[in-house]
ModelCIF file with pLDDT and N, C-alpha, C, O atoms, coordinates in Angstrom:
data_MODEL
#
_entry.id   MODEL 
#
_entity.id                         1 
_entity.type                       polymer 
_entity.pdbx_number_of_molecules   1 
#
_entity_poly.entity_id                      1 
_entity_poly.type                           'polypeptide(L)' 
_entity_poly.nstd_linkage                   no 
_entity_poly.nstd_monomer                   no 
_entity_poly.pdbx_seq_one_letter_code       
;(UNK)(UNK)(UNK)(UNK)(UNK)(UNK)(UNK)(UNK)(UNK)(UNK)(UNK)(UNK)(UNK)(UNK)(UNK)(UNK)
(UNK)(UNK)(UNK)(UNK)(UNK)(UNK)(UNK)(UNK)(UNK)(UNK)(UNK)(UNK)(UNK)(UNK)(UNK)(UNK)
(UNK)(UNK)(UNK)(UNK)(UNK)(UNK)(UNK)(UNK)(UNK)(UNK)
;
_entity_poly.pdbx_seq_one_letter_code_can   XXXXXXXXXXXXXXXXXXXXXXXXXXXXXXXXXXXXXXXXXX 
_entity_poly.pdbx_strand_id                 A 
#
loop_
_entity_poly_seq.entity_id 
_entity_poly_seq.num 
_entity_poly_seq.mon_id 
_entity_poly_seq.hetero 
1 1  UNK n 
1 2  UNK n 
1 3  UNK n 
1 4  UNK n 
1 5  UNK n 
1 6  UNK n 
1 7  UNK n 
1 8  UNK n 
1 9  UNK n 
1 10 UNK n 
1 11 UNK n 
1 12 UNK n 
1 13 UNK n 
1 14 UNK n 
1 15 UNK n 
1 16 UNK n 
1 17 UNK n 
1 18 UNK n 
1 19 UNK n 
1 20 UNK n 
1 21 UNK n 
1 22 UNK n 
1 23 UNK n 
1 24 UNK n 
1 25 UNK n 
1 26 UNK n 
1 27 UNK n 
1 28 UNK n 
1 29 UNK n 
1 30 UNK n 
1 31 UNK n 
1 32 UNK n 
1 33 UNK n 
1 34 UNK n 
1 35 UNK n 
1 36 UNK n 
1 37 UNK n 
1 38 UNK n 
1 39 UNK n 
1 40 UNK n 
1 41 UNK n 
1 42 UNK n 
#
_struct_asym.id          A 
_struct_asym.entity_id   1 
#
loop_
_ma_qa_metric.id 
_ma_qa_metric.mode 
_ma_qa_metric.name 
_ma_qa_metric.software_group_id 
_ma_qa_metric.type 
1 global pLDDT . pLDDT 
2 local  pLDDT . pLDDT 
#
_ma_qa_metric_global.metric_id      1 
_ma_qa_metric_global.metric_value   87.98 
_ma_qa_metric_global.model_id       1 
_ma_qa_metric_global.ordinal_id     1 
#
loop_
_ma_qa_metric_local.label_asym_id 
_ma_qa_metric_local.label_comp_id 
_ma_qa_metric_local.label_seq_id 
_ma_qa_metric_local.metric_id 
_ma_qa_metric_local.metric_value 
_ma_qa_metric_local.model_id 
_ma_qa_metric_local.ordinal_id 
A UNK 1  2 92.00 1 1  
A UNK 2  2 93.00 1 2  
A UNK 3  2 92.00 1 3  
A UNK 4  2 90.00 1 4  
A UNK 5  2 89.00 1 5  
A UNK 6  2 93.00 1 6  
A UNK 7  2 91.00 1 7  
A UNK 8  2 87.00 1 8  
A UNK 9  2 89.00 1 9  
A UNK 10 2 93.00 1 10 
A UNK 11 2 89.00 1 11 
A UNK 12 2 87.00 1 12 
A UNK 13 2 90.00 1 13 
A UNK 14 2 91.00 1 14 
A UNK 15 2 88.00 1 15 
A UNK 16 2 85.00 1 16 
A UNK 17 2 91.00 1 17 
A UNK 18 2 90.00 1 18 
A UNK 19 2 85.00 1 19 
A UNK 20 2 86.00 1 20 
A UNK 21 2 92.00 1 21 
A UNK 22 2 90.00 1 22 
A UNK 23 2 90.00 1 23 
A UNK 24 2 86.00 1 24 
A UNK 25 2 81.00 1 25 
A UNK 26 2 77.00 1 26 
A UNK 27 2 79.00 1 27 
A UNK 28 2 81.00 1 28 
A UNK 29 2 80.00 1 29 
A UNK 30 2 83.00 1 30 
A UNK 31 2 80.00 1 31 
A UNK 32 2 82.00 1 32 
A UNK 33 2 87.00 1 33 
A UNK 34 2 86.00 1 34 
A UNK 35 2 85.00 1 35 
A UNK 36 2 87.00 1 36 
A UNK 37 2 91.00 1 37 
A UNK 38 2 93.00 1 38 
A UNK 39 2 95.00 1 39 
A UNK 40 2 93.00 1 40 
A UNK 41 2 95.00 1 41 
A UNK 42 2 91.00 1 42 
#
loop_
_atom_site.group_PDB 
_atom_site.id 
_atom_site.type_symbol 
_atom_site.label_atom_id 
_atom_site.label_alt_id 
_atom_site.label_comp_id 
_atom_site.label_asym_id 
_atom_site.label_entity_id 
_atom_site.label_seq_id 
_atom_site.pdbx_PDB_ins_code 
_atom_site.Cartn_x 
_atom_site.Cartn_y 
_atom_site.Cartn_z 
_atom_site.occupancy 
_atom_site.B_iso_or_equiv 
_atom_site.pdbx_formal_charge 
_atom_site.auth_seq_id 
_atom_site.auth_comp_id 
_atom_site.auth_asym_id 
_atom_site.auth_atom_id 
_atom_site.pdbx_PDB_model_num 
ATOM 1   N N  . UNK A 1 1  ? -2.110 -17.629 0.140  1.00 92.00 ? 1  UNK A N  1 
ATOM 2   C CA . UNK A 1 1  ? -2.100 -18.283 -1.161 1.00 92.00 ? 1  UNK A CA 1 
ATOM 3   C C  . UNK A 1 1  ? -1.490 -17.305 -2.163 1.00 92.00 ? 1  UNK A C  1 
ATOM 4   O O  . UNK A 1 1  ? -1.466 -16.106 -1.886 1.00 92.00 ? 1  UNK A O  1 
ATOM 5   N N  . UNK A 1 2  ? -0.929 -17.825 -3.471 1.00 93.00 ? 2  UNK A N  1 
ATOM 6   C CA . UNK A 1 2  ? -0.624 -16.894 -4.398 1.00 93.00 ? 2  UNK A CA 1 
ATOM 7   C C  . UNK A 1 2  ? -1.083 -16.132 -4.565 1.00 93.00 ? 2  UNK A C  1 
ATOM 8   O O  . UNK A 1 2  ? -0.369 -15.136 -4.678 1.00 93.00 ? 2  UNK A O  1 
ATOM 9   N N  . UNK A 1 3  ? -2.809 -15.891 -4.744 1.00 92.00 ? 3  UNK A N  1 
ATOM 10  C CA . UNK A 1 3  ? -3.743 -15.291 -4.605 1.00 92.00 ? 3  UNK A CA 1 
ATOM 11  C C  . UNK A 1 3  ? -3.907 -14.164 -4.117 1.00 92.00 ? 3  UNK A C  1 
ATOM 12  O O  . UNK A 1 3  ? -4.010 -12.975 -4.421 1.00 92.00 ? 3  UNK A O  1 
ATOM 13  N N  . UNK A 1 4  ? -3.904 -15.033 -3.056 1.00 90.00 ? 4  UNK A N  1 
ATOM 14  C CA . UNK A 1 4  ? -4.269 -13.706 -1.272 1.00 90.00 ? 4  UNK A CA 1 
ATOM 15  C C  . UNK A 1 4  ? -3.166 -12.807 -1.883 1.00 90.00 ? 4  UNK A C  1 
ATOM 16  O O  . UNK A 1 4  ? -3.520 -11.742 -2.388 1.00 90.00 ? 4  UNK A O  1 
ATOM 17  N N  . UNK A 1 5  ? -1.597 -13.219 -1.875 1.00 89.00 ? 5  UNK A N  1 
ATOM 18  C CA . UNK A 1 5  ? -0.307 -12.485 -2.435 1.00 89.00 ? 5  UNK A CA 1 
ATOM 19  C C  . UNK A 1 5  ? -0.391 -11.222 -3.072 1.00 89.00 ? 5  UNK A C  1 
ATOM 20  O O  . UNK A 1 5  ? 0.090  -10.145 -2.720 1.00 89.00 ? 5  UNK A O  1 
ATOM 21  N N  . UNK A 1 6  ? -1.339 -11.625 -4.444 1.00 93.00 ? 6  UNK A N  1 
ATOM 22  C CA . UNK A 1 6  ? -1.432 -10.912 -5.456 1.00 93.00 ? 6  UNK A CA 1 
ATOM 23  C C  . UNK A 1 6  ? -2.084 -9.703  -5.467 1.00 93.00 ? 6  UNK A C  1 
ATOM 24  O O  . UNK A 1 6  ? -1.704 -8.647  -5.973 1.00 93.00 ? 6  UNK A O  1 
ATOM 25  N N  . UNK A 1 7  ? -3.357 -10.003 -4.716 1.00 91.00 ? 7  UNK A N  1 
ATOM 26  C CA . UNK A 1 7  ? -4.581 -9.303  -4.391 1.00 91.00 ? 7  UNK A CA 1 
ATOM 27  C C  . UNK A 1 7  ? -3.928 -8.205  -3.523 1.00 91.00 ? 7  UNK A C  1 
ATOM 28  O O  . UNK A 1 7  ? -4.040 -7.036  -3.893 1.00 91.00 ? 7  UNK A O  1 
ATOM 29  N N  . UNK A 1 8  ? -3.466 -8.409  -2.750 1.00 87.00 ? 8  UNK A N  1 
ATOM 30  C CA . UNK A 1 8  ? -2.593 -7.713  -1.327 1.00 87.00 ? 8  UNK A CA 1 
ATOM 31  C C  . UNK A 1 8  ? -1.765 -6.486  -2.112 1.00 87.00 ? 8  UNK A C  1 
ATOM 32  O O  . UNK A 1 8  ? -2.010 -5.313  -1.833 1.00 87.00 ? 8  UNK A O  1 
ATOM 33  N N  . UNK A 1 9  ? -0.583 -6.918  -3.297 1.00 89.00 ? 9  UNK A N  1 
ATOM 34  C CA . UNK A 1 9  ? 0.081  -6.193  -4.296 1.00 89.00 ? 9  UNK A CA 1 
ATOM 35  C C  . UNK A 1 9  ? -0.715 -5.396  -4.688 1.00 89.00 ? 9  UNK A C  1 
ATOM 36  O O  . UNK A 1 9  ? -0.536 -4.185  -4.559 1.00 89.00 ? 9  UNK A O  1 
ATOM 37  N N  . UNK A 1 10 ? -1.919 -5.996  -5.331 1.00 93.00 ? 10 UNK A N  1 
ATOM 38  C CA . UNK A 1 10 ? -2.804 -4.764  -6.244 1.00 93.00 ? 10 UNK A CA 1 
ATOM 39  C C  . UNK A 1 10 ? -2.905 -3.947  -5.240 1.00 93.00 ? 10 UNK A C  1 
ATOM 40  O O  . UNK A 1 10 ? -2.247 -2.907  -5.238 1.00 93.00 ? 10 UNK A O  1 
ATOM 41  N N  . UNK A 1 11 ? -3.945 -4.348  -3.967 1.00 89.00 ? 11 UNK A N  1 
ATOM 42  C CA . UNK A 1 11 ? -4.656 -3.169  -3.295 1.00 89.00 ? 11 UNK A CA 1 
ATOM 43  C C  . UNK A 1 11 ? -3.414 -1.885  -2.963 1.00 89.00 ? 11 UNK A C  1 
ATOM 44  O O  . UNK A 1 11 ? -3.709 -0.690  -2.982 1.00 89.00 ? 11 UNK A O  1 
ATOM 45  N N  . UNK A 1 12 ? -1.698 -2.519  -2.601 1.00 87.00 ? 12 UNK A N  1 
ATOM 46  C CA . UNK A 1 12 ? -0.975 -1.431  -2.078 1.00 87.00 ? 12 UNK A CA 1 
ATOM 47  C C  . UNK A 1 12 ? -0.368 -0.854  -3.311 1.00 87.00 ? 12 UNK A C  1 
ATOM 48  O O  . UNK A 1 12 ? 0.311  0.154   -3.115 1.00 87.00 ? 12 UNK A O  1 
ATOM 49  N N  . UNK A 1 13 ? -0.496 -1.398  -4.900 1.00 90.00 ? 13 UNK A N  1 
ATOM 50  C CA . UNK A 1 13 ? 0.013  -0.771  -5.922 1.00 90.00 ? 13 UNK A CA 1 
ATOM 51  C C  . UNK A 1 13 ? -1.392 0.757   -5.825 1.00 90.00 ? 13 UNK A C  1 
ATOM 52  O O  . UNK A 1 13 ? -1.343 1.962   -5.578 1.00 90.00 ? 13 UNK A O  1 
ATOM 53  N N  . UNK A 1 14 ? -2.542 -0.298  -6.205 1.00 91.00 ? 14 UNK A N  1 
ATOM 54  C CA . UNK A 1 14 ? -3.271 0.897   -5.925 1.00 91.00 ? 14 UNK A CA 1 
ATOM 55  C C  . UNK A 1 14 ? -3.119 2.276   -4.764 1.00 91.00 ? 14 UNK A C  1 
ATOM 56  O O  . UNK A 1 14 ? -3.273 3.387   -5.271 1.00 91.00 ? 14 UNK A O  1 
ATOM 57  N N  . UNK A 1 15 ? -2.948 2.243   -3.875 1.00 88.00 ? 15 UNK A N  1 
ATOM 58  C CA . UNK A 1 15 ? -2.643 3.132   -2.502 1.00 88.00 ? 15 UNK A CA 1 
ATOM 59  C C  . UNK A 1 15 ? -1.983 3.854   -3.369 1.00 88.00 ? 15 UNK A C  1 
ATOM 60  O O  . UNK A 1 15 ? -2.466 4.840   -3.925 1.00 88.00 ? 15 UNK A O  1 
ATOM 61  N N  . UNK A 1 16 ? -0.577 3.327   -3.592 1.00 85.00 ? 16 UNK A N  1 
ATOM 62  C CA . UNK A 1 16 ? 0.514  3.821   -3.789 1.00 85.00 ? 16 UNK A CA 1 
ATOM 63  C C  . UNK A 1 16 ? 0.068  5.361   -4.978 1.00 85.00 ? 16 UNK A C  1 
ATOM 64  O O  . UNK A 1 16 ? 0.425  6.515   -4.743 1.00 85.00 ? 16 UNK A O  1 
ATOM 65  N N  . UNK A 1 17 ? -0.874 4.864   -6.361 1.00 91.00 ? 17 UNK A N  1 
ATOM 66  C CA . UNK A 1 17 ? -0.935 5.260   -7.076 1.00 91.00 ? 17 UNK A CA 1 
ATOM 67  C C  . UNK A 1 17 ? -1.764 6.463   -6.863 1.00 91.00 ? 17 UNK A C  1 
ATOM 68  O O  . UNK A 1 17 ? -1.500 7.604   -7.241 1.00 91.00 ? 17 UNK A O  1 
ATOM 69  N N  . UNK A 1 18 ? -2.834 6.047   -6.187 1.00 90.00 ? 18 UNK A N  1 
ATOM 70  C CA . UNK A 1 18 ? -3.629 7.338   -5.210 1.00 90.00 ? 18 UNK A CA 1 
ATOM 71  C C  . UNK A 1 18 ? -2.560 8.086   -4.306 1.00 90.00 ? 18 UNK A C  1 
ATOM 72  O O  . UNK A 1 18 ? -2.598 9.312   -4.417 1.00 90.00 ? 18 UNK A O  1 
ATOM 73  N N  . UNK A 1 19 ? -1.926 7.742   -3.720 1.00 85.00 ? 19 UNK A N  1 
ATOM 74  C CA . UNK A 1 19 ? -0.835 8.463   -3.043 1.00 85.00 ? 19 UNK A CA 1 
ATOM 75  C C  . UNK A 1 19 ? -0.079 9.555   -3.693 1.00 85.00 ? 19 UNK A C  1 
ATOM 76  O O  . UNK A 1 19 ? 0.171  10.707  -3.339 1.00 85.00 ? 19 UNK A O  1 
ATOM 77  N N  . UNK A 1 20 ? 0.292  8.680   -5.026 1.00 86.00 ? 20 UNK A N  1 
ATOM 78  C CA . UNK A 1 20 ? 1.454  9.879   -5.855 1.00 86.00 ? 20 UNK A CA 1 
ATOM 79  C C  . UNK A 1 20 ? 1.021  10.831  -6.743 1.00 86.00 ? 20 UNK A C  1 
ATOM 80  O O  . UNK A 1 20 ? 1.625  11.804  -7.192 1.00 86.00 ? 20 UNK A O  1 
ATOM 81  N N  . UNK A 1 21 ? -0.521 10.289  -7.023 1.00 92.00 ? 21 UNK A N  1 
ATOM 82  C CA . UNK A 1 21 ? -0.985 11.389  -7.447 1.00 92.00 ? 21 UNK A CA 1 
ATOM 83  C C  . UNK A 1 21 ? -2.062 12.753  -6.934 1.00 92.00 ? 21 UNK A C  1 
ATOM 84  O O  . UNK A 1 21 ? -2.694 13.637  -7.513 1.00 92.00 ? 21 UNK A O  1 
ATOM 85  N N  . UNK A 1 22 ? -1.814 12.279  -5.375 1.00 90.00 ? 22 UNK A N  1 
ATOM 86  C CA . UNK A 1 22 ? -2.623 13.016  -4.526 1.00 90.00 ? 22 UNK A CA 1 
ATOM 87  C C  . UNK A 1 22 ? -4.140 13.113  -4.336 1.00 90.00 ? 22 UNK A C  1 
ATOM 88  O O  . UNK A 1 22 ? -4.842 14.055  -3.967 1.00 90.00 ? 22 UNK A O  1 
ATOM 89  N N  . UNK A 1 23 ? -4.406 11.988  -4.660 1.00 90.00 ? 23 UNK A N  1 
ATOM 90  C CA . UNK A 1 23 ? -5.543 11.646  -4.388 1.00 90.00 ? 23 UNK A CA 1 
ATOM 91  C C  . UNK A 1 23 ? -6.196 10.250  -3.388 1.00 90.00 ? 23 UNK A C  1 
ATOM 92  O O  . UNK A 1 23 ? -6.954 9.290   -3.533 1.00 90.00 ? 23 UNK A O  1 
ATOM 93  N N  . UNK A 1 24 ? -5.472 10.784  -2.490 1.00 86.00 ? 24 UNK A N  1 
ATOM 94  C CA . UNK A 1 24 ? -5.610 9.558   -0.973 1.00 86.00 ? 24 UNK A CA 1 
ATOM 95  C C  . UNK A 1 24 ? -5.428 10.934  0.400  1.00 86.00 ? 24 UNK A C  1 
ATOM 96  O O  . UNK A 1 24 ? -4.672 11.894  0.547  1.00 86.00 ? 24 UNK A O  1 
ATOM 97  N N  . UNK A 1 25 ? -6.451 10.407  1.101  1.00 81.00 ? 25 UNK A N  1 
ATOM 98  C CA . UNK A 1 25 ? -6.136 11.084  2.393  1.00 81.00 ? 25 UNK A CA 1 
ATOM 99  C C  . UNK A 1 25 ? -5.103 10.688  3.475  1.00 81.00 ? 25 UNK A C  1 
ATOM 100 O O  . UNK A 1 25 ? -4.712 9.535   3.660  1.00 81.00 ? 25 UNK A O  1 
ATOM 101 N N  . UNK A 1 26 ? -4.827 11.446  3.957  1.00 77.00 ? 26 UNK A N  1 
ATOM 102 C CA . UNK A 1 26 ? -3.492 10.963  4.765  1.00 77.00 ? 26 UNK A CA 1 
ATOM 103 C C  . UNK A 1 26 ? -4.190 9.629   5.629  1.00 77.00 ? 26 UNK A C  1 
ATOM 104 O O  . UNK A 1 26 ? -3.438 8.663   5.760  1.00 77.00 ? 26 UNK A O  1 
ATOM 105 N N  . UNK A 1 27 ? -5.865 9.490   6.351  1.00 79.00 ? 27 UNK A N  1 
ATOM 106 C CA . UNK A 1 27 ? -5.814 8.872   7.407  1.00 79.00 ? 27 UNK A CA 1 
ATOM 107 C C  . UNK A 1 27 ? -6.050 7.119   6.595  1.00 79.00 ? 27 UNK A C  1 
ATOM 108 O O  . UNK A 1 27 ? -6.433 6.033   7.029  1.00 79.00 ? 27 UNK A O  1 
ATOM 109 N N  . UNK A 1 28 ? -5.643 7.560   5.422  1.00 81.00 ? 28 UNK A N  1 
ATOM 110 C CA . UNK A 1 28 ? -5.741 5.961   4.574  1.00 81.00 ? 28 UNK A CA 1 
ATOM 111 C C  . UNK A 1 28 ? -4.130 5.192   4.590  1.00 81.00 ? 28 UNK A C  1 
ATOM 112 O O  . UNK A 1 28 ? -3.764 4.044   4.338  1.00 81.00 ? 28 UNK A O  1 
ATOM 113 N N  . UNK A 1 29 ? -3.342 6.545   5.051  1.00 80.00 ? 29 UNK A N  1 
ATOM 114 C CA . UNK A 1 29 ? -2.481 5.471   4.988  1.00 80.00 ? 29 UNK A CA 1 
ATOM 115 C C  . UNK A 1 29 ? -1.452 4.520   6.183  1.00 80.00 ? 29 UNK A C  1 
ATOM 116 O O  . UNK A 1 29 ? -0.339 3.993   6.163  1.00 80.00 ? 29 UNK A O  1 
ATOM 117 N N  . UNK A 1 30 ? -2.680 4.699   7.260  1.00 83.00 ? 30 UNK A N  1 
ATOM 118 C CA . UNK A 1 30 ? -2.318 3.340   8.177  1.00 83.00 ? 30 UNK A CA 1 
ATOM 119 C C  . UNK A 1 30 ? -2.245 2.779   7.862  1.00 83.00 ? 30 UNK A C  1 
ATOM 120 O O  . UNK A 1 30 ? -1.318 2.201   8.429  1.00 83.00 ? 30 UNK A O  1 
ATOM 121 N N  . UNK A 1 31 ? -2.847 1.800   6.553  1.00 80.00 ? 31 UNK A N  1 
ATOM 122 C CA . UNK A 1 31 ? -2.873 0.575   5.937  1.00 80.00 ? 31 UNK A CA 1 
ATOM 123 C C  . UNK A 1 31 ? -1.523 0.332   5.859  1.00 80.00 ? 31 UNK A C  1 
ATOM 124 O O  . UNK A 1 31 ? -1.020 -0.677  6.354  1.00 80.00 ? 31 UNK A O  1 
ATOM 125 N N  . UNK A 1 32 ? -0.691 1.448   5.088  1.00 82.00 ? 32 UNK A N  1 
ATOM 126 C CA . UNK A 1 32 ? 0.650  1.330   4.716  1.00 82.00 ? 32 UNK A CA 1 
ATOM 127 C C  . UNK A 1 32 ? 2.007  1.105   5.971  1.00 82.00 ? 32 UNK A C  1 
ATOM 128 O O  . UNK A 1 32 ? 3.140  0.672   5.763  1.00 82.00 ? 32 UNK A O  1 
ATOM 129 N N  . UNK A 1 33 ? 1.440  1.539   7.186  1.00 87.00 ? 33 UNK A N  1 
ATOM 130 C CA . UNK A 1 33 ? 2.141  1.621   7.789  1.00 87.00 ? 33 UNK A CA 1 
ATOM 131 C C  . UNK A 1 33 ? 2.207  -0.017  8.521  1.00 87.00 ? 33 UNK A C  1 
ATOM 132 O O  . UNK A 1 33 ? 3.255  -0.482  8.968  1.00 87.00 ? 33 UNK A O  1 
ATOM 133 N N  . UNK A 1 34 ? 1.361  -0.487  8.529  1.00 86.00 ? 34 UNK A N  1 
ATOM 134 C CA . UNK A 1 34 ? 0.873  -2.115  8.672  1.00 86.00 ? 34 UNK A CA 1 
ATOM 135 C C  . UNK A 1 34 ? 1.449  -3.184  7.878  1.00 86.00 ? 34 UNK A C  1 
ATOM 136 O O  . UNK A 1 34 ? 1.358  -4.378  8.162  1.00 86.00 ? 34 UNK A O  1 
ATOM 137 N N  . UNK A 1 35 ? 2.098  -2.660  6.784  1.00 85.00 ? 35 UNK A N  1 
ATOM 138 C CA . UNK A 1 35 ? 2.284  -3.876  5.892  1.00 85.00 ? 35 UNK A CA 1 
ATOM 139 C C  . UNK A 1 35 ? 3.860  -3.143  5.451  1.00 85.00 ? 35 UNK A C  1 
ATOM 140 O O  . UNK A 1 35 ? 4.362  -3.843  4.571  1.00 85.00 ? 35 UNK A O  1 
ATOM 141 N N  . UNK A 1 36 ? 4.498  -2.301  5.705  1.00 87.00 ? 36 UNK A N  1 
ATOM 142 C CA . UNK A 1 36 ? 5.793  -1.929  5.669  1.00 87.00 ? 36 UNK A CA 1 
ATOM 143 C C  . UNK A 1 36 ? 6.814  -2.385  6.471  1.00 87.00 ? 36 UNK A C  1 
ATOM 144 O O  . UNK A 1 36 ? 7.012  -1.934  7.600  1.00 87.00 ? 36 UNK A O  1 
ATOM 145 N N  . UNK A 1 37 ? 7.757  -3.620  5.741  1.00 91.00 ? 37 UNK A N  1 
ATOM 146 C CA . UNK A 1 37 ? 8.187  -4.142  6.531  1.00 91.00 ? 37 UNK A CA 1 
ATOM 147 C C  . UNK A 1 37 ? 9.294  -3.135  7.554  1.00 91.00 ? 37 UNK A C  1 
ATOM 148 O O  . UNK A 1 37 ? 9.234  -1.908  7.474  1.00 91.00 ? 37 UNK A O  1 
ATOM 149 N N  . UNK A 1 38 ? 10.100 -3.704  8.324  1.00 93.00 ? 38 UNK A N  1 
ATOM 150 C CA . UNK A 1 38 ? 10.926 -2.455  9.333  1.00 93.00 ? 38 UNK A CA 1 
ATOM 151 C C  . UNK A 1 38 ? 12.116 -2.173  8.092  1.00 93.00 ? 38 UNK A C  1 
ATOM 152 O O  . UNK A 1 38 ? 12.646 -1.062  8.083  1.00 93.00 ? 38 UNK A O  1 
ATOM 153 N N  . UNK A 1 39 ? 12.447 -3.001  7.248  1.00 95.00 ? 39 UNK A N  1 
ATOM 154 C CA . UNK A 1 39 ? 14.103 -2.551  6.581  1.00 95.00 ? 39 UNK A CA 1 
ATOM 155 C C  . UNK A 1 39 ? 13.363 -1.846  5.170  1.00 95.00 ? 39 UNK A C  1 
ATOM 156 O O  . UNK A 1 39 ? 14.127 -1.707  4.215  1.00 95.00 ? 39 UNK A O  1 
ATOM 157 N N  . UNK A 1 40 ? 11.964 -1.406  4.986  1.00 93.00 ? 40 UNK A N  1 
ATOM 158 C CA . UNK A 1 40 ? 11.516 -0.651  3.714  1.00 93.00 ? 40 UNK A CA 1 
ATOM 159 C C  . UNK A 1 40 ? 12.016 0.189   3.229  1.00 93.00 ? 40 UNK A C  1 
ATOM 160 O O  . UNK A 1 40 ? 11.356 1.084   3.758  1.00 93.00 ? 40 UNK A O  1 
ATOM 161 N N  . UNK A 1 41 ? 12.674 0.678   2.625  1.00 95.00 ? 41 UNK A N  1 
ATOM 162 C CA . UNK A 1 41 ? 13.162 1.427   1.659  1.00 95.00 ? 41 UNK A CA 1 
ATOM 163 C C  . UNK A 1 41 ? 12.298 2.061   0.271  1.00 95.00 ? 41 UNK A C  1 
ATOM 164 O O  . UNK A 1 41 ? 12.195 1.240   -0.640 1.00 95.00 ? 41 UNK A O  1 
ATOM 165 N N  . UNK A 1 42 ? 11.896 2.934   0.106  1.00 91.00 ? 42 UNK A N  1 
ATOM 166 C CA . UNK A 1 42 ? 11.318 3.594   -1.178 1.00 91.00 ? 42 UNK A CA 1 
ATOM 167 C C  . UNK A 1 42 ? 12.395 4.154   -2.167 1.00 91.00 ? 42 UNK A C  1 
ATOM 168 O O  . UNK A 1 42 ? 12.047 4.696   -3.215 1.00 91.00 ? 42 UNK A O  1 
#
């Protein structure tokens, strides 16, 4: 749903934001590796 969509965005905006500011452990970011599509680009 749009919803589900949105919710999904926040949780990996969040990651992201813990990520860049170094405050995420590395073994959190399987999540990321799960939802990165194959042509991802940063």
């Amino acid at each position: 749903t749009p919803e589900a969509y949105r919710a999904e965005i926040e949780r990996l905006h969040d990651f992201f934001v813990a990520w860049f500011t170094g405050n995420t452990d590395r073994d959190e970011f399987g999540r990321v590796e799960d939802v990165l599509g194959p042509d991802f680009e940063l």
